[in-house]
Structures are given as C-alpha cells and as structure tokens.
C-alpha atoms as a PDB file:
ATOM      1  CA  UNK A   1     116.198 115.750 100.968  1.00  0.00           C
ATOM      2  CA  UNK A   2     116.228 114.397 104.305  1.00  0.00           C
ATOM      3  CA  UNK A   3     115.158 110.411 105.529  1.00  0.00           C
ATOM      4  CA  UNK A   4     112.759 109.823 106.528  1.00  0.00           C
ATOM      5  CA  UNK A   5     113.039 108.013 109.568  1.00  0.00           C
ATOM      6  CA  UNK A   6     110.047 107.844 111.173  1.00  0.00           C
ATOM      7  CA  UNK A   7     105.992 106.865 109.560  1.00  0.00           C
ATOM      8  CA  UNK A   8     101.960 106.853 110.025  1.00  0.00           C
ATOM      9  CA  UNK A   9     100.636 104.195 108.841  1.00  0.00           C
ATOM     10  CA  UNK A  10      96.818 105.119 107.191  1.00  0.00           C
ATOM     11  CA  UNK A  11      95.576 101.651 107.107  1.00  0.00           C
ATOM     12  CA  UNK A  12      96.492  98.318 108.645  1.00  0.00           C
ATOM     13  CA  UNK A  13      95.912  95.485 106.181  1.00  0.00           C
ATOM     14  CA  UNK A  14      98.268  93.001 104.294  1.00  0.00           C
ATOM     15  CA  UNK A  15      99.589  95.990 102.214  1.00  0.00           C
ATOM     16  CA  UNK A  16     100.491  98.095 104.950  1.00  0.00           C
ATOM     17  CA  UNK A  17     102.095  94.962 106.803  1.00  0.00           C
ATOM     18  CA  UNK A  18     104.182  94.719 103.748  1.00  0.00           C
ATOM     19  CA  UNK A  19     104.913  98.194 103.773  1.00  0.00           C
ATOM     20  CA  UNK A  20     105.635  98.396 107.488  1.00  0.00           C
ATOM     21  CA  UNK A  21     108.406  95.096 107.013  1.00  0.00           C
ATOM     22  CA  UNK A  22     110.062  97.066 104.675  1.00  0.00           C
ATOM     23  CA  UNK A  23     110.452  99.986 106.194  1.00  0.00           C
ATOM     24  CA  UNK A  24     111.395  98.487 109.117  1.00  0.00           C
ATOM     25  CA  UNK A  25     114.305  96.595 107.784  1.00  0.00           C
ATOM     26  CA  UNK A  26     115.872 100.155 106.252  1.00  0.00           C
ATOM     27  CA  UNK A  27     115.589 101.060 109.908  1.00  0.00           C
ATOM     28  CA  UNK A  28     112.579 103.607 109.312  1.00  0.00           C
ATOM     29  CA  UNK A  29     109.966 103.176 112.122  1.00  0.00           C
ATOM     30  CA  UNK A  30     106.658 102.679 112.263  1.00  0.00           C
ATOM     31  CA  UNK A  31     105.785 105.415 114.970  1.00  0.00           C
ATOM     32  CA  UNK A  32     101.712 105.826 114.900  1.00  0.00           C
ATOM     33  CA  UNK A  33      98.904 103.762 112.501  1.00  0.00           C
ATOM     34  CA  UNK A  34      95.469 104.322 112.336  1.00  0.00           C
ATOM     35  CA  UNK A  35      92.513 102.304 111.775  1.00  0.00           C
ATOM     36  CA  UNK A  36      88.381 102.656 111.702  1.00  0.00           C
ATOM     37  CA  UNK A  37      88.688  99.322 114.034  1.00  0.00           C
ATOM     38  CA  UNK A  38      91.278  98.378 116.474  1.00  0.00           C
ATOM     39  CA  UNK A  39      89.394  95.627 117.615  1.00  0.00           C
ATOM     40  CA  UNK A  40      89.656  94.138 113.937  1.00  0.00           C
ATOM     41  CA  UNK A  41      91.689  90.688 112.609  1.00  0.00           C
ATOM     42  CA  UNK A  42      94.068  92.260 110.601  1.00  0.00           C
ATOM     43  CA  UNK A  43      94.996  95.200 113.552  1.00  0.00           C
ATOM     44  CA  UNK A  44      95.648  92.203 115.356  1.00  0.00           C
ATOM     45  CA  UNK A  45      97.751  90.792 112.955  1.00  0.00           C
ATOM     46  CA  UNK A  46      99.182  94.067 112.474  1.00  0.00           C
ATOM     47  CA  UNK A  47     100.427  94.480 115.665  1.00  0.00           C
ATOM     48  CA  UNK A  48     101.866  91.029 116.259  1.00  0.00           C
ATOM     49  CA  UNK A  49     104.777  92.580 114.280  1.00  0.00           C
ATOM     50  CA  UNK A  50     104.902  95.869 115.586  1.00  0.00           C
ATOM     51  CA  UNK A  51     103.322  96.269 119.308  1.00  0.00           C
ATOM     52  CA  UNK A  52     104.695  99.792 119.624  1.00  0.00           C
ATOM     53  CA  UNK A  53     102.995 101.106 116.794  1.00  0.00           C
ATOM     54  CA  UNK A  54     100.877 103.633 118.370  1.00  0.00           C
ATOM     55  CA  UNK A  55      97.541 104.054 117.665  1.00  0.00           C
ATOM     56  CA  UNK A  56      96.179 107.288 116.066  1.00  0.00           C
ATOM     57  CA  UNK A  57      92.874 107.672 116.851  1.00  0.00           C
ATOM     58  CA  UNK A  58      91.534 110.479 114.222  1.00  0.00           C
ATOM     59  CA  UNK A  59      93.287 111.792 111.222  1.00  0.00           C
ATOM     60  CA  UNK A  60      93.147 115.335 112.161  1.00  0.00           C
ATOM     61  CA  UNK A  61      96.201 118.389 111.986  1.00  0.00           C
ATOM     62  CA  UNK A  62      97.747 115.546 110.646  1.00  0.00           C
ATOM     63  CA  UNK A  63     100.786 118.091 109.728  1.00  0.00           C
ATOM     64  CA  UNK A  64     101.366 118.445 113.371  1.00  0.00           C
ATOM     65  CA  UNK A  65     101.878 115.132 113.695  1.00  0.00           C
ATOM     66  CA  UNK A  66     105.507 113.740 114.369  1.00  0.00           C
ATOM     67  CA  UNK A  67     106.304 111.921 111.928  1.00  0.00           C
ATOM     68  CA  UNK A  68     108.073 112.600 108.550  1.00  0.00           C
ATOM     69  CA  UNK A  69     105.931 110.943 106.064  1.00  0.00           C
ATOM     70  CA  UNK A  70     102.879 109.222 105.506  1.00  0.00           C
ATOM     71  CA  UNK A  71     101.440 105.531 103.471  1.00  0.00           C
ATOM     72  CA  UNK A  72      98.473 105.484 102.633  1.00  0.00           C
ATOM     73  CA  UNK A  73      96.992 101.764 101.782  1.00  0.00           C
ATOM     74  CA  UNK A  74      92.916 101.841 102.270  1.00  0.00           C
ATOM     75  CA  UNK A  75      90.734 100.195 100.288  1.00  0.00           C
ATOM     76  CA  UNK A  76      91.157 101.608  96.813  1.00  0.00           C
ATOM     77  CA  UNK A  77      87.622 103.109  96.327  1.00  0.00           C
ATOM     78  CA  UNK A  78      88.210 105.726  99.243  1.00  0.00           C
ATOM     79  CA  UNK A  79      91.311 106.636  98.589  1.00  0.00           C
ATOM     80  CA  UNK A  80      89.820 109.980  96.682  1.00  0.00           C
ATOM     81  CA  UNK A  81      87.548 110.450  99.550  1.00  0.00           C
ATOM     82  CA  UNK A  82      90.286 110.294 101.830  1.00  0.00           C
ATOM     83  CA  UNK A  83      92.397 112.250  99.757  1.00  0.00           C
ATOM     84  CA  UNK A  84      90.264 115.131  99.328  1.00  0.00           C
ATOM     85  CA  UNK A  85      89.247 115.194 103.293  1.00  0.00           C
ATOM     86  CA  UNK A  86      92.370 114.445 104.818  1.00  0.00           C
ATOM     87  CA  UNK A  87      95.618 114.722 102.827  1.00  0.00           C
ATOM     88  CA  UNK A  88      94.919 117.579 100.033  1.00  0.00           C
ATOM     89  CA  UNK A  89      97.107 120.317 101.895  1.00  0.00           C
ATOM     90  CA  UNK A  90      99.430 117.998 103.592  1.00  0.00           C
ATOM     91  CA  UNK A  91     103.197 119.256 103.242  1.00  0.00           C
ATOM     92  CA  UNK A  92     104.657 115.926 104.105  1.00  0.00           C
ATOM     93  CA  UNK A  93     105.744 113.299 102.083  1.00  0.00           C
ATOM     94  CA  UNK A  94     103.392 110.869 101.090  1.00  0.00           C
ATOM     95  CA  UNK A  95     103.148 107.400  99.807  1.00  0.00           C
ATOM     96  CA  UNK A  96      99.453 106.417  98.305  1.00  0.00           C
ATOM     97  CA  UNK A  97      98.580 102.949  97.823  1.00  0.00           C
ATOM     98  CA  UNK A  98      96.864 102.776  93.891  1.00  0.00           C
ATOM     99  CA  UNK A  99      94.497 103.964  92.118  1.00  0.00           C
ATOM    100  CA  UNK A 100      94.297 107.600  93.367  1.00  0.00           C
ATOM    101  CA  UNK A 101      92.101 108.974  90.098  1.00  0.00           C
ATOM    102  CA  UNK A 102      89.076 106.422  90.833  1.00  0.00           C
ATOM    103  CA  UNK A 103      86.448 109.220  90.573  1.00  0.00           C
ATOM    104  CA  UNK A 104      88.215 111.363  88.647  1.00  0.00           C
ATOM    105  CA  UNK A 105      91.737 110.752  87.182  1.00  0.00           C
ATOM    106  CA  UNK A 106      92.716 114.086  87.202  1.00  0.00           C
ATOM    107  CA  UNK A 107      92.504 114.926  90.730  1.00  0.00           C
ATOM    108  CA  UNK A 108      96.043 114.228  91.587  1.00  0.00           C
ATOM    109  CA  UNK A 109      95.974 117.791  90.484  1.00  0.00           C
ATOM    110  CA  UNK A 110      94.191 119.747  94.080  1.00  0.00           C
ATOM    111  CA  UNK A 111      96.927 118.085  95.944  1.00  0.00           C
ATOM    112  CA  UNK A 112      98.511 121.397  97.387  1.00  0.00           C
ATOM    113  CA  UNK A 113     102.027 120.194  97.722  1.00  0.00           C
ATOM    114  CA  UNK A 114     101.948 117.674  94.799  1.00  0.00           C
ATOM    115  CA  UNK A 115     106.182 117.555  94.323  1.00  0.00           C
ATOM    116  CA  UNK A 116     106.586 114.744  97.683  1.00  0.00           C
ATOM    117  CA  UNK A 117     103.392 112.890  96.555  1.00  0.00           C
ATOM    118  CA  UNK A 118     103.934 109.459  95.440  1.00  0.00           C
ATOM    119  CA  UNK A 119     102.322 106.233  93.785  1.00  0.00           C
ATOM    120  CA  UNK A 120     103.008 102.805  95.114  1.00  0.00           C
ATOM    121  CA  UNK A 121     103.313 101.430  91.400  1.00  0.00           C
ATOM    122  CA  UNK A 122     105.638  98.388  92.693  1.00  0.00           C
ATOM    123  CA  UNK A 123     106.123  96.320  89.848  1.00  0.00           C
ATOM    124  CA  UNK A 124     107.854  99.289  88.349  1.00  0.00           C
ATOM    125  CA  UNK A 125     111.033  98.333  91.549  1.00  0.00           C
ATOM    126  CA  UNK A 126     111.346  94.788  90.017  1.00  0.00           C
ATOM    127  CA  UNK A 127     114.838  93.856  89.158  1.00  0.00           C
ATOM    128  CA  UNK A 128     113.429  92.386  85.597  1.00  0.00           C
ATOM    129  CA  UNK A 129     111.214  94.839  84.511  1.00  0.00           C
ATOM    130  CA  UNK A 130     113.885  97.557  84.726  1.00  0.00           C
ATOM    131  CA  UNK A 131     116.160  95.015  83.523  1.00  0.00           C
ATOM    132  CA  UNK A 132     114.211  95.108  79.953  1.00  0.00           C
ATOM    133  CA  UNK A 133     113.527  98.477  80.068  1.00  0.00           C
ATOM    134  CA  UNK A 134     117.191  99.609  79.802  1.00  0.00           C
ATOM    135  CA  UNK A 135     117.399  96.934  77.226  1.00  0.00           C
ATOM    136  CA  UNK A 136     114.348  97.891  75.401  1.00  0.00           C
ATOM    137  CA  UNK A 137     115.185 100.278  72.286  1.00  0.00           C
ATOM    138  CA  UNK A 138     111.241 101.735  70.932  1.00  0.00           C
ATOM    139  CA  UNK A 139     112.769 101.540  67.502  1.00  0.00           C
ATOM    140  CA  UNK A 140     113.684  97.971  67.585  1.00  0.00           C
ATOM    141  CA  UNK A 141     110.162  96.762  68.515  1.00  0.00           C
ATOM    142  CA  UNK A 142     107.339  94.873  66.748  1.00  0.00           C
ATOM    143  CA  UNK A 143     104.205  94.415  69.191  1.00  0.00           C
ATOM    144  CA  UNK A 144     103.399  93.552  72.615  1.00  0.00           C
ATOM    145  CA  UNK A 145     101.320  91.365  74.039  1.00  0.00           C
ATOM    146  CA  UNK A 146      99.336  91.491  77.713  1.00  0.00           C
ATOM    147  CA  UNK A 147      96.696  89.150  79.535  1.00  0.00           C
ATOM    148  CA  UNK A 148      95.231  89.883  82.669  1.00  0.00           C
ATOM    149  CA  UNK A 149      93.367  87.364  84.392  1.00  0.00           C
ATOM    150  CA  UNK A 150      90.609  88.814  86.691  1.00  0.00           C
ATOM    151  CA  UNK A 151      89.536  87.019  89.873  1.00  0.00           C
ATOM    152  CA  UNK A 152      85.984  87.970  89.472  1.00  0.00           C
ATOM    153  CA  UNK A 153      84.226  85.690  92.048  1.00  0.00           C
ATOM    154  CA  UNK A 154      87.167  86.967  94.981  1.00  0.00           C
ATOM    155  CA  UNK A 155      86.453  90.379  93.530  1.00  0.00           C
ATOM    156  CA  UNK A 156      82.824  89.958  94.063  1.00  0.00           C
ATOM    157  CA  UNK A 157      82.845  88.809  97.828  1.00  0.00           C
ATOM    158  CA  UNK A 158      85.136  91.353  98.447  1.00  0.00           C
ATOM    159  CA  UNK A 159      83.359  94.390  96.850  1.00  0.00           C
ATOM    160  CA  UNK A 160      79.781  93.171  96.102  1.00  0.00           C
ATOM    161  CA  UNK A 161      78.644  96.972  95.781  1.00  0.00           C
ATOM    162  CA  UNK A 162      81.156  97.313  92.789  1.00  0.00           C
ATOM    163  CA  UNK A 163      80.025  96.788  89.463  1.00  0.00           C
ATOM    164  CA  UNK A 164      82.137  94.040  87.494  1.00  0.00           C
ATOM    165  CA  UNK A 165      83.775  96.486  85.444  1.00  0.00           C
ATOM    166  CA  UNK A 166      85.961  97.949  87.956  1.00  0.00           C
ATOM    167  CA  UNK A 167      87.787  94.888  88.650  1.00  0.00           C
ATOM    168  CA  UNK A 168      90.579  96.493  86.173  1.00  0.00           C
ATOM    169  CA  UNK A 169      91.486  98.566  89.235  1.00  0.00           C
ATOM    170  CA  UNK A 170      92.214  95.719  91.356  1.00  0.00           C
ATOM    171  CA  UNK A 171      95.038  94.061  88.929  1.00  0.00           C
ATOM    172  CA  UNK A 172      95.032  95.140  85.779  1.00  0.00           C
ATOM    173  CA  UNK A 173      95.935  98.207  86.850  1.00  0.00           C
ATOM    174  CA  UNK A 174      99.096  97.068  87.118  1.00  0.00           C
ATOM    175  CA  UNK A 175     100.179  95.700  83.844  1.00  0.00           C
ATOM    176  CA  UNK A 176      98.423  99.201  82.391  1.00  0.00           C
ATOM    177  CA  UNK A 177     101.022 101.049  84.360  1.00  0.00           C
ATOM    178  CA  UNK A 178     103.830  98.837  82.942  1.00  0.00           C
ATOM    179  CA  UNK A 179     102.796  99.489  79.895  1.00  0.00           C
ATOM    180  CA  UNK A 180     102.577 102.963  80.443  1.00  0.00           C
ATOM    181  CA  UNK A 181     106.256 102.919  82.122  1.00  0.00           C
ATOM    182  CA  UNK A 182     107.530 100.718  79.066  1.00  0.00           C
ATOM    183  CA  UNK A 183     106.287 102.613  76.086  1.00  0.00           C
ATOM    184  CA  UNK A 184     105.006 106.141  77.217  1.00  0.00           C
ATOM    185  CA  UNK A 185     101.633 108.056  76.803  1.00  0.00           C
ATOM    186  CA  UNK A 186      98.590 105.135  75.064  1.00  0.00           C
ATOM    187  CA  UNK A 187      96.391 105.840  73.755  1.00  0.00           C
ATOM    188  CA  UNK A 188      92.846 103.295  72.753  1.00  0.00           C
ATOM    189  CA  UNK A 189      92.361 102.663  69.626  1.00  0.00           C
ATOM    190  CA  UNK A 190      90.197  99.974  69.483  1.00  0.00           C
ATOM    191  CA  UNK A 191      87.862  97.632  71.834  1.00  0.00           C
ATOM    192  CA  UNK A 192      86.282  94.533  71.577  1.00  0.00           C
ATOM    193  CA  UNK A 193      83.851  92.529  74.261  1.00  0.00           C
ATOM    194  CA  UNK A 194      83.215  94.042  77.333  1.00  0.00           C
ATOM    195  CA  UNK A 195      83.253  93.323  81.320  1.00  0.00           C
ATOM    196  CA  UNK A 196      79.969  92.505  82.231  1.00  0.00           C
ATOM    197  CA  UNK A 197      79.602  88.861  83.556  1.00  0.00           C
ATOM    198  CA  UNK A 198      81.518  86.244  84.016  1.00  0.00           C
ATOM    199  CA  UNK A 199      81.842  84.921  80.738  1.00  0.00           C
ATOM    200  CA  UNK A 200      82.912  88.368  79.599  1.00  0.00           C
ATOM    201  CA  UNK A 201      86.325  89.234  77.953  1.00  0.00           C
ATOM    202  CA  UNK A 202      87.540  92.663  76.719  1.00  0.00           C
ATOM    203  CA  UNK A 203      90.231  92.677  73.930  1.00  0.00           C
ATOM    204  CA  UNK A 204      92.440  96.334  74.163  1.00  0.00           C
ATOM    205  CA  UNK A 205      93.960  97.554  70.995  1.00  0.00           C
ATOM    206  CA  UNK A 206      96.902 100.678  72.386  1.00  0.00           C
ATOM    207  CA  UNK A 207      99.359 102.911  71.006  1.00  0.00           C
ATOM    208  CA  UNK A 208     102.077 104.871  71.687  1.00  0.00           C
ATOM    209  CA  UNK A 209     103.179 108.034  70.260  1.00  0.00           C
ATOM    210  CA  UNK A 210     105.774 105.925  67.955  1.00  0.00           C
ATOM    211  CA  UNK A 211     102.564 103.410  66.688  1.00  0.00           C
ATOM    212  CA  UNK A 212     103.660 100.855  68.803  1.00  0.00           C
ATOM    213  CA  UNK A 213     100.768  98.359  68.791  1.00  0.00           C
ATOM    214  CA  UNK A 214      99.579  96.629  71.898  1.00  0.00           C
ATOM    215  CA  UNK A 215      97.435  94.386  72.560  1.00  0.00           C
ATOM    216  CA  UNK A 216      95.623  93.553  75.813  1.00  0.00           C
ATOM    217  CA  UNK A 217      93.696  90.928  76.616  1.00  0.00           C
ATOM    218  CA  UNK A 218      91.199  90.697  79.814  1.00  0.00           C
ATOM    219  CA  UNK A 219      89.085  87.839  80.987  1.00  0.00           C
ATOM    220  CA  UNK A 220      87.558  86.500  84.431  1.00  0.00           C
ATOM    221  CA  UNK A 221      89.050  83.286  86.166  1.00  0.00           C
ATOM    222  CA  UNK A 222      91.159  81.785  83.377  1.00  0.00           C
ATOM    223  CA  UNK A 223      93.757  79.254  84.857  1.00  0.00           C
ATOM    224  CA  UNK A 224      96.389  81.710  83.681  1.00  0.00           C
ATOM    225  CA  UNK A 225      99.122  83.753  84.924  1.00  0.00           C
ATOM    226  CA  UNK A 226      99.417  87.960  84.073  1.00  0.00           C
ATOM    227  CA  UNK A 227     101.752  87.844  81.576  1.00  0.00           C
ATOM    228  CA  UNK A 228     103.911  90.959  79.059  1.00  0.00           C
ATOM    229  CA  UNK A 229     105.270  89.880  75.949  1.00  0.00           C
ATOM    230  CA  UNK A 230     107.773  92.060  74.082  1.00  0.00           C
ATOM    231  CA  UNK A 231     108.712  91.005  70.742  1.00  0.00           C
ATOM    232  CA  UNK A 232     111.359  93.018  68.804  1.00  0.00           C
ATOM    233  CA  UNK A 233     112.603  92.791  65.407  1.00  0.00           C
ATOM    234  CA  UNK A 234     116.306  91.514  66.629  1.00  0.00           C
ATOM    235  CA  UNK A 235     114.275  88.622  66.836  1.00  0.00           C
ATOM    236  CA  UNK A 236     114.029  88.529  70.499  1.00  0.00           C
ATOM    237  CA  UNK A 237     111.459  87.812  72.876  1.00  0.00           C
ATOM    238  CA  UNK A 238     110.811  89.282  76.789  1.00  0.00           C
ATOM    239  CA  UNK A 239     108.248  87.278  78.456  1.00  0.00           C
ATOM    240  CA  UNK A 240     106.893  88.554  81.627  1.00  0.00           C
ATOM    241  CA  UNK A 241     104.855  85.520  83.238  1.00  0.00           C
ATOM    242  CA  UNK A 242     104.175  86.062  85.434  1.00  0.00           C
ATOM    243  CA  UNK A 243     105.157  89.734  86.127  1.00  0.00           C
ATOM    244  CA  UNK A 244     107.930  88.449  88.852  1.00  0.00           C
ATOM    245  CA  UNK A 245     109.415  86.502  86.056  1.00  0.00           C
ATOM    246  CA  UNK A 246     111.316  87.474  82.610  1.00  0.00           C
ATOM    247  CA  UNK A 247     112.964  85.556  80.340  1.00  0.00           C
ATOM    248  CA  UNK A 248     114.705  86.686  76.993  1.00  0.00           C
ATOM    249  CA  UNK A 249     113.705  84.277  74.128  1.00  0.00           C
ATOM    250  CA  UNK A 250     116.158  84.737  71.321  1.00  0.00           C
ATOM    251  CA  UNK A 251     115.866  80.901  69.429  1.00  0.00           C
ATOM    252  CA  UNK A 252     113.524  78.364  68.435  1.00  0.00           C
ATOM    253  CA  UNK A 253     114.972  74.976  68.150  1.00  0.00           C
ATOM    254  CA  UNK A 254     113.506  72.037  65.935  1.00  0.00           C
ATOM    255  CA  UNK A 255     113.839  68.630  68.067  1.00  0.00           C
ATOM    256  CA  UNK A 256     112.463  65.120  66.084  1.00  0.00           C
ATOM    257  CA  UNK A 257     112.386  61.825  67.383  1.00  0.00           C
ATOM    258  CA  UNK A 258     110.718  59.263  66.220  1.00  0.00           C
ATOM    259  CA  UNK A 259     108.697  60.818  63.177  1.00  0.00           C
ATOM    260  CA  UNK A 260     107.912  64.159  65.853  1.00  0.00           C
ATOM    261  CA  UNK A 261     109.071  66.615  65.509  1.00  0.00           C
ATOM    262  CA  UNK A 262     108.890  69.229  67.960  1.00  0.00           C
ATOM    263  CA  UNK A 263     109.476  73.551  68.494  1.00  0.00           C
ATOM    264  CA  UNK A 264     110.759  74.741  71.635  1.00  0.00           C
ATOM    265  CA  UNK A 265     111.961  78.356  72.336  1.00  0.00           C
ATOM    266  CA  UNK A 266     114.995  78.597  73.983  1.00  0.00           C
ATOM    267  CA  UNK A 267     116.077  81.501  76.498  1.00  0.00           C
ATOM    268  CA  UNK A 268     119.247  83.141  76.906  1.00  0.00           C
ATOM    269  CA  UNK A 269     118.471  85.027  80.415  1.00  0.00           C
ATOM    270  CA  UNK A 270     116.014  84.322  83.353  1.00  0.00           C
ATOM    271  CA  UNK A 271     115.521  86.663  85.817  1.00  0.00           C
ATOM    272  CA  UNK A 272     113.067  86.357  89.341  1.00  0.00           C
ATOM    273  CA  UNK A 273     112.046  88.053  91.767  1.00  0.00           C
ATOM    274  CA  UNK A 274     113.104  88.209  95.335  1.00  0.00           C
ATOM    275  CA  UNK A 275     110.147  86.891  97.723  1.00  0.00           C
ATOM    276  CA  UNK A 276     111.755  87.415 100.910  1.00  0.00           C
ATOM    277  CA  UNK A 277     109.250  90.318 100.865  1.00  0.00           C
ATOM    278  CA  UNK A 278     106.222  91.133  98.693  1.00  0.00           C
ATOM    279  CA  UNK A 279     108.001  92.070  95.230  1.00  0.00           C
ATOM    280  CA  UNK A 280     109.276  95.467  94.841  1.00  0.00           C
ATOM    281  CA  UNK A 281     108.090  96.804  98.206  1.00  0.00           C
ATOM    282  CA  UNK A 282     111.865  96.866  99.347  1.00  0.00           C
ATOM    283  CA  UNK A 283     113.224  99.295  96.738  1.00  0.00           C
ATOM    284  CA  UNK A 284     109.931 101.204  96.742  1.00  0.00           C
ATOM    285  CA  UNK A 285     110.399 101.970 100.392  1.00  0.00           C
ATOM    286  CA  UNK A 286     113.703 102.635  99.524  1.00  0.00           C
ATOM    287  CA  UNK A 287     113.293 105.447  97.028  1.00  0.00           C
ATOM    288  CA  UNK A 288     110.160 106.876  98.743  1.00  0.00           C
ATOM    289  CA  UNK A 289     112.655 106.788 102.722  1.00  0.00           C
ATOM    290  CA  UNK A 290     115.271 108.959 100.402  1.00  0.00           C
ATOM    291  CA  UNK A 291     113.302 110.763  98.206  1.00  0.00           C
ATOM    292  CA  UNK A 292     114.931 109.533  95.211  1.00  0.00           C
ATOM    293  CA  UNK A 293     113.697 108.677  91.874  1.00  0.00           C
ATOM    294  CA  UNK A 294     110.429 107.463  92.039  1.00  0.00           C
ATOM    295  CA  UNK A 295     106.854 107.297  90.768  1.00  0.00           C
ATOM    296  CA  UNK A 296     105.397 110.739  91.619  1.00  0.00           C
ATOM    297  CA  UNK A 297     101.905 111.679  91.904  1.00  0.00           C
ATOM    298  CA  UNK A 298     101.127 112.955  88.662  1.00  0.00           C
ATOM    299  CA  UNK A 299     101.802 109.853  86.481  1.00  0.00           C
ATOM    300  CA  UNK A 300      98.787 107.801  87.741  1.00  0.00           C
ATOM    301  CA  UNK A 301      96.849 110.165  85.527  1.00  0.00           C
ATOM    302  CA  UNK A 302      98.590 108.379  82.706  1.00  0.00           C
ATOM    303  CA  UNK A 303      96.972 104.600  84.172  1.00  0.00           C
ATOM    304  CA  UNK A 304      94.234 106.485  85.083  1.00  0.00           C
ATOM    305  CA  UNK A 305      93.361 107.779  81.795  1.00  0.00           C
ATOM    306  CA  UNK A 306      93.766 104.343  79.633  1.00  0.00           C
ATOM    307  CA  UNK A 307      92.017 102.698  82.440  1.00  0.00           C
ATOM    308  CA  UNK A 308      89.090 104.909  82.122  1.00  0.00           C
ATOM    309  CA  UNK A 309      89.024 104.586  78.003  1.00  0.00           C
ATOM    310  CA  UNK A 310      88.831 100.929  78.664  1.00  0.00           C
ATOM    311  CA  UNK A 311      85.602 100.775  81.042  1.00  0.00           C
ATOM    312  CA  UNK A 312      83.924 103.991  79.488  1.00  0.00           C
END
C-alpha cells in the first residue's frame, strides 16, 4: 500500500494536536481540519502549530476530498453518530479515535470498506507492553491483576449529561484493550459493586479461552496510578504502573537491621516510555502512514463487548 502523505484532521483538540505532531515529524501533512468552531480555544491552539492547515468547512463528498486518509478524534460519544453520517462508505483510510461501538459494539460492522479502518488503541505501540507480550508464554501464567482509577469529578464537569457508569470509556477502556491484546477473547465471569457514586467500586472477575483469571479492579479518585500485573509461574512478575512503565520482578530479598526486618522485590529490567510525544502516538502514526500492522477496525468489538458486560 501506498503513504500516505497527506491528512484531514476531524477534530481539533489535544488528541488531534498529538496526532497532527506526529504525523508531521514522519513528514505526512496536515492538509485540511475541520471543526464545529473555528473561533474556539483549542482551534487556536491548534493552529499555532500548523497555520496552513486549511479549514474544511462541512464534511461532505468527503471521498473527493484530496487527501489520502482521515483521523478522526471527536468527543467519544459521537463518534457512532459521526460514523454512521459521515464516514460509513468512505474508501479511504481511516484512523478513529476510541470507543467506536458506544451505542452499539457491533457496528464497526456497516462500515462499507472496513479492511483500511483503524483504532487508535495506543498503548498497544508502547515499547514495554510489546516488550512483555513477546515474552509472555499463556502457559506459563498464574493471574493478572488491573486497577483503574477513574477521575470521576473531571469526568463529571466534562460530561455532566453522562451517567457515572460510562466513565469506563474514558480510561479504562484502555487497560480492557490491553487485556484483550495480552490474553485474547474475555469473557465476565463474575462482578461485584457497581459504578454509581462516588464512593462506588466495581471488582471484574475475566477469562480467557485458556482460564486465565483476571482480575480488575475500578474505583473513583483513588491517589493511585493504572496499573497491569502479570504474575507467572517462573516466578516472575511484570508490573505495568503506570501503563508507560514495566518492570520485571523476578526476587524478593529479606533485608534486617536492627531487629527489622524488611521484604523488597527486586527487578531485573525497567523499561519507560518515550515522552517526547504523547506515548505511542509516534509508532501508531507510523503503522497507520504505511499501512502496516496495526489495530484494525474490527477488534474494538472485542473492548467493546467486555466493556459492555461490565456496565450492563
């Protein structure tokens, strides 16, 4: 497949900033963006960094347009909307921001020309996670372990027409899919607690097809990071926390000093994330500019469909 070399931007927010700096330094321009408000902040912003963006004013024959792909970053809830209005019979490749499947998690499946369709799933580009996952034998493991912490008062100023429960879409949604990408198809087994308020917590009991048991735990606010914990039966530990960081725990060391005595794990890799832009975004843009191997439409219904179990 050809680059793509030149983009519309759907959207103009910190995402598509992101998205736009990335694409920009693999020398793929930004040629047209569009927005409900030009006169906004973050078009402003926007075009700070790229004043020759130029402006689409509607989002019709969109095909006809000159360009040789499309993002898509819009607030999450209308991205089916959009989807089904705008960019169901697009031929052109397409990047869509997450969740696409809000409504209905299945309707990834009207897109006309679903094979150049993609998912911007970027924790699945970090360096660590794919790190583990080449490391990661399903055989070899024991359990796994994830905690989301929801900001439910940002979440609330943001969307105050939301009901709590969809917070999962805003960040959990995330460690679902990394799940998902780790271990396969999941399936609920059990659920404890619920999302209601702001004392709520939800507990997630998952499997995979091999009876891999994981265990997810969601809560509002908690002065936590998002964390993945892998534990294996070499007796090793991955330890995703955050997400941007992994380290491989493989010892636990017994320290005493004066009558204390003390446990500490001790790691035999450490592996970050590069910051110099937003996590991921770099080698997402990269497979999505080439058309390589990347997260295609059809596995958000996978998310989707845990996602849904958990709020249903």
């Amino acid at each position: 497949m050809k680059k793509i070399k030149n983009l519309c931007l759907i959207g103009c927010g910190k995402t598509s900033l992101s998205h736009a700096q990335a694409s920009n330094n693999l020398n793929t321009k930004i040629k047209y963006v569009f927005t409900k408000n030009f006169k906004g902040k973050r078009f402003k912003k926007f075009s700070k960094f790229f004043p020759k963006a130029l402006r689409l004013q509607n989002l019709k024959n969109l095909d006809k347009l000159d360009v040789d792909g499309f993002i898509v970053a819009l607030p999450w809830y209308l991205n089916d909307k959009f989807l089904l209005k705008y960019f169901i019979n697009l031929r052109k490749p397409i990047l869509f921001e997450k969740p696409i499947g809000f409504t209905n998690y299945k309707i990834w499946k009207k897109i006309k020309y679903p094979k150049n369709k993609y998912i911007a799933f970027n924790r699945r580009f970090y360096k660590n996670v794919n790190y583990a996952k080449k490391l990661i034998k399903q055989k070899d493991l024991l359990n796994v372990e994830a905690t989301v912490s929801e900001n439910l008062i940002a979440f609330k100023k943001k969307f105050p027409f939301l009901n709590s429960k969809f917070i999962v879409f805003n960040t959990a949604i995330h460690v679902i899919d990394l799940l998902c990408y780790f271990f396969g198809d999941l399936r609920v087994i059990n659920k404890i607690g619920n999302l209601n308020n702001t004392n709520s917590n939800l507990i997630i009991i998952l499997q995979n097809k091999n009876k891999l048991t994981i265990y997810v735990n969601i809560s509002f606010n908690l002065p936590e990071n998002n964390s993945i914990t892998i534990k294996t039966k070499k007796k090793e530990i991955f330890k995703f926390k955050p997400i941007e960081n992994l380290r491989i725990y493989n010892k636990l060391k017994i320290y005493e000093r004066k009558g204390q005595r003390r446990y500490i794990s001790t790691f035999e890799k450490e592996i970050n994330e590069n910051y110099k832009y937003k996590p991921g975004f770099l080698l997402q843009m990269q497979n999505f500019i080439f058309q390589k191997k990347f997260c295609k439409i059809d596995q958000i219904e996978k998310t989707m469909k845990v996602l849904k179990k958990i709020i249903n």
